[in-house]
Protein backbone atom coordinates (compact mmCIF):
# COMPACT_ATOMS: atom_id res chain seq x y z
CA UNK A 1 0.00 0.00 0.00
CA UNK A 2 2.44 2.66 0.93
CA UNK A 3 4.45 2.06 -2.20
CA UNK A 4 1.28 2.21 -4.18
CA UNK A 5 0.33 5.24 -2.64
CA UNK A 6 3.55 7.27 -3.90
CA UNK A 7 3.35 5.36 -7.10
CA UNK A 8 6.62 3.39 -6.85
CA UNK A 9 7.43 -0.38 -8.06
CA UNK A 10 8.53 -2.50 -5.63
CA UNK A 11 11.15 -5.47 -6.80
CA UNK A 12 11.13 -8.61 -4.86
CA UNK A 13 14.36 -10.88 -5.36
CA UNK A 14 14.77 -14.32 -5.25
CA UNK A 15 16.77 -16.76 -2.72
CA UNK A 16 19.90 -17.36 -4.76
CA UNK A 17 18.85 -16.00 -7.96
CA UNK A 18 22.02 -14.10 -9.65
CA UNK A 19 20.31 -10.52 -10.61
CA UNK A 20 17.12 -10.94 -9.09
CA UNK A 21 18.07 -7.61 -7.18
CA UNK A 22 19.79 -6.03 -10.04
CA UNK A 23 18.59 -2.64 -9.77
CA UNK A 24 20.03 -2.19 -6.01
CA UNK A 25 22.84 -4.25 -6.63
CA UNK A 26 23.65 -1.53 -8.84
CA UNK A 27 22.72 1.15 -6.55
CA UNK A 28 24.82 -0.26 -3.86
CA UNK A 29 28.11 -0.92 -6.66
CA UNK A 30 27.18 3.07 -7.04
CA UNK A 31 27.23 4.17 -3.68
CA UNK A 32 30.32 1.79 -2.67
CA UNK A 33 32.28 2.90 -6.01
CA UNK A 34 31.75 6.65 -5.09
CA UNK A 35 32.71 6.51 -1.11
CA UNK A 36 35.68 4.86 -2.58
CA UNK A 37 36.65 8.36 -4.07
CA UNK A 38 36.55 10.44 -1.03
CA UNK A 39 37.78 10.68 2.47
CA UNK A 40 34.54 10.20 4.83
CA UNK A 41 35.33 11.54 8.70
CA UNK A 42 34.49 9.32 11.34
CA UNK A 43 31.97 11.40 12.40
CA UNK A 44 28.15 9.61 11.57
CA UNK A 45 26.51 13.06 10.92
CA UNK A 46 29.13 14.15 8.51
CA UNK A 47 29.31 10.70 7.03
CA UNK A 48 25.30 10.61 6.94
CA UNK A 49 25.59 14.13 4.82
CA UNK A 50 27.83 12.70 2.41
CA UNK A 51 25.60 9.60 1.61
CA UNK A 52 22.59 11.69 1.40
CA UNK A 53 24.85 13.84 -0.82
CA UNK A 54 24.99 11.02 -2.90
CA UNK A 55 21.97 9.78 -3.12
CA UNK A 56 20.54 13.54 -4.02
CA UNK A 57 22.62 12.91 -6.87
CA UNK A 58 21.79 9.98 -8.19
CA UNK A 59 17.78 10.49 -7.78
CA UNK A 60 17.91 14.02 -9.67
CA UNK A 61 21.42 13.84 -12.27
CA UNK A 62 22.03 9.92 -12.93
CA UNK A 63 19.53 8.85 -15.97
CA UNK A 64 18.45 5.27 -15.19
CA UNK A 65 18.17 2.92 -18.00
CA UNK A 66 15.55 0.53 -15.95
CA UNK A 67 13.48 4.17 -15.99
CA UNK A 68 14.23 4.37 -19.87
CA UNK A 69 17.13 7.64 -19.42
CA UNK A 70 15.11 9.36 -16.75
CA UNK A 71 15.69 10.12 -13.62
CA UNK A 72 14.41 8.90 -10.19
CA UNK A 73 13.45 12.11 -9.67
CA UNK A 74 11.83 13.28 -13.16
CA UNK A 75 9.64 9.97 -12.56
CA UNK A 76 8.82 10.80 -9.02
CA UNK A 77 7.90 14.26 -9.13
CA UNK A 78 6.22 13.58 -12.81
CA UNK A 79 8.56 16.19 -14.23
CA UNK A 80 9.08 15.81 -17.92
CA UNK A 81 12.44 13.97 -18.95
CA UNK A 82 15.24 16.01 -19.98
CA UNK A 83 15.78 13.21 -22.27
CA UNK A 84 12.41 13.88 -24.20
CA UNK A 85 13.71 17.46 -24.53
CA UNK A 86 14.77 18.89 -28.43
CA UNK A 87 18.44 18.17 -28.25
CA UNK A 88 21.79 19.56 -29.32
CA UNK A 89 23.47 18.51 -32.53
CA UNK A 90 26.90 19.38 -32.82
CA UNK A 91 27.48 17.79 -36.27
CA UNK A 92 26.81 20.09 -39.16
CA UNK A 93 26.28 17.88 -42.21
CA UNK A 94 23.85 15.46 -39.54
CA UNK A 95 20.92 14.80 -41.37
CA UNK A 96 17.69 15.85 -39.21
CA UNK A 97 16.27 12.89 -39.20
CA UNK A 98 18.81 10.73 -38.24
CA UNK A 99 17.85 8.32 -35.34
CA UNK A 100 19.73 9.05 -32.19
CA UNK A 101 19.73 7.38 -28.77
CA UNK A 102 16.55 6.12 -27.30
CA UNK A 103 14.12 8.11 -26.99
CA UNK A 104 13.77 9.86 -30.34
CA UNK A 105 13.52 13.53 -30.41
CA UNK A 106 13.88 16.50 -32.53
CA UNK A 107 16.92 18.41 -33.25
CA UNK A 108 16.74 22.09 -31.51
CA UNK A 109 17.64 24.58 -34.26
CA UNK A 110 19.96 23.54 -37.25
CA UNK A 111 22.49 21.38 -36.80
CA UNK A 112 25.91 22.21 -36.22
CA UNK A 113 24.87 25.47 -33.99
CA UNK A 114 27.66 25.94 -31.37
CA UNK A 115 27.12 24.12 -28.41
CA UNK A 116 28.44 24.64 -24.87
CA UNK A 117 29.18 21.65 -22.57
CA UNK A 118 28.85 22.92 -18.91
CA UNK A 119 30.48 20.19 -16.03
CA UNK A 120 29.81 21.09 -12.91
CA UNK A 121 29.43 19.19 -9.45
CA UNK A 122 26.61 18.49 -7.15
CA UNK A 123 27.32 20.67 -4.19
CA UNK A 124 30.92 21.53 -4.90
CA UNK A 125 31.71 17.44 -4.65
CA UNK A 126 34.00 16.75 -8.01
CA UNK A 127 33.80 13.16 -7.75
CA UNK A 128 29.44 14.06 -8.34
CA UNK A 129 29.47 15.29 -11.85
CA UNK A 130 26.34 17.45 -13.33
CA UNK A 131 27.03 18.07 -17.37
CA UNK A 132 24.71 20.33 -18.88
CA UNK A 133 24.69 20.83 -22.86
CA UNK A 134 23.02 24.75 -24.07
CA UNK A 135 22.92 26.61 -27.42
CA UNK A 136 25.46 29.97 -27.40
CA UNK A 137 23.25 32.55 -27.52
């Protein structure tokens, strides 16, 4: 009930069953892969900030393929996908309707318009990377 309620899937694994849990498994490799890059104090409340660091970053900036390139968050707040979105095509002589990555969208503008690629980090943490792609103006 309470997962129905807030419109989430629950995933039940199976006793011995390689990839049953695949989708945690992965978040766990995540988290474990990440805390690997970073010196966490001792202390629990400034290790408990770092975690929830994480996982702030991985619900709104990591696309999911189980959620089909959206986010946790895009899903749960029923936000449109920033993957749906026109996109950027750096490639001049790309024909417009070329297929591209899953899903299929539009070309914004003509394509081989200058494009900046912005990297920036989630709360001034390098090893959380946020890349942004935008038309110069």
């Amino acid at each position: 009930m309470w997962c129905k309620a807030r419109n989430i899937r629950y995933r039940l694994g199976a006793v011995r069953r390689h990839g049953s849990i695949a989708v945690v498994e992965r978040f766990h490799r995540t988290m474990k892969d990440i805390l690997r890059l970073v010196v966490v104090s001792e202390d629990p409340s400034q290790f408990e900030r770092e975690v929830q660091c994480i996982v702030d970053w991985y619900n709104e900036s990591r696309p999911h393929m189980t959620l089909n390139g959206k986010t946790p968050n895009e899903v749960y707040h029923s936000r449109p996908p920033a993957n749906e979105h026109p996109r950027c095509e750096p490639h001049r002589d790309w024909p417009r309707k070329s297929p591209c990555a899953k899903p299929q969208v539009d070309v914004d503008r003509k394509p081989g318009d200058p494009v900046i690629f912005e990297i920036d980090c989630h709360e001034g943490r390098s090893h959380l990377p946020v890349i942004r792609t935008r038309r110069v103006a």
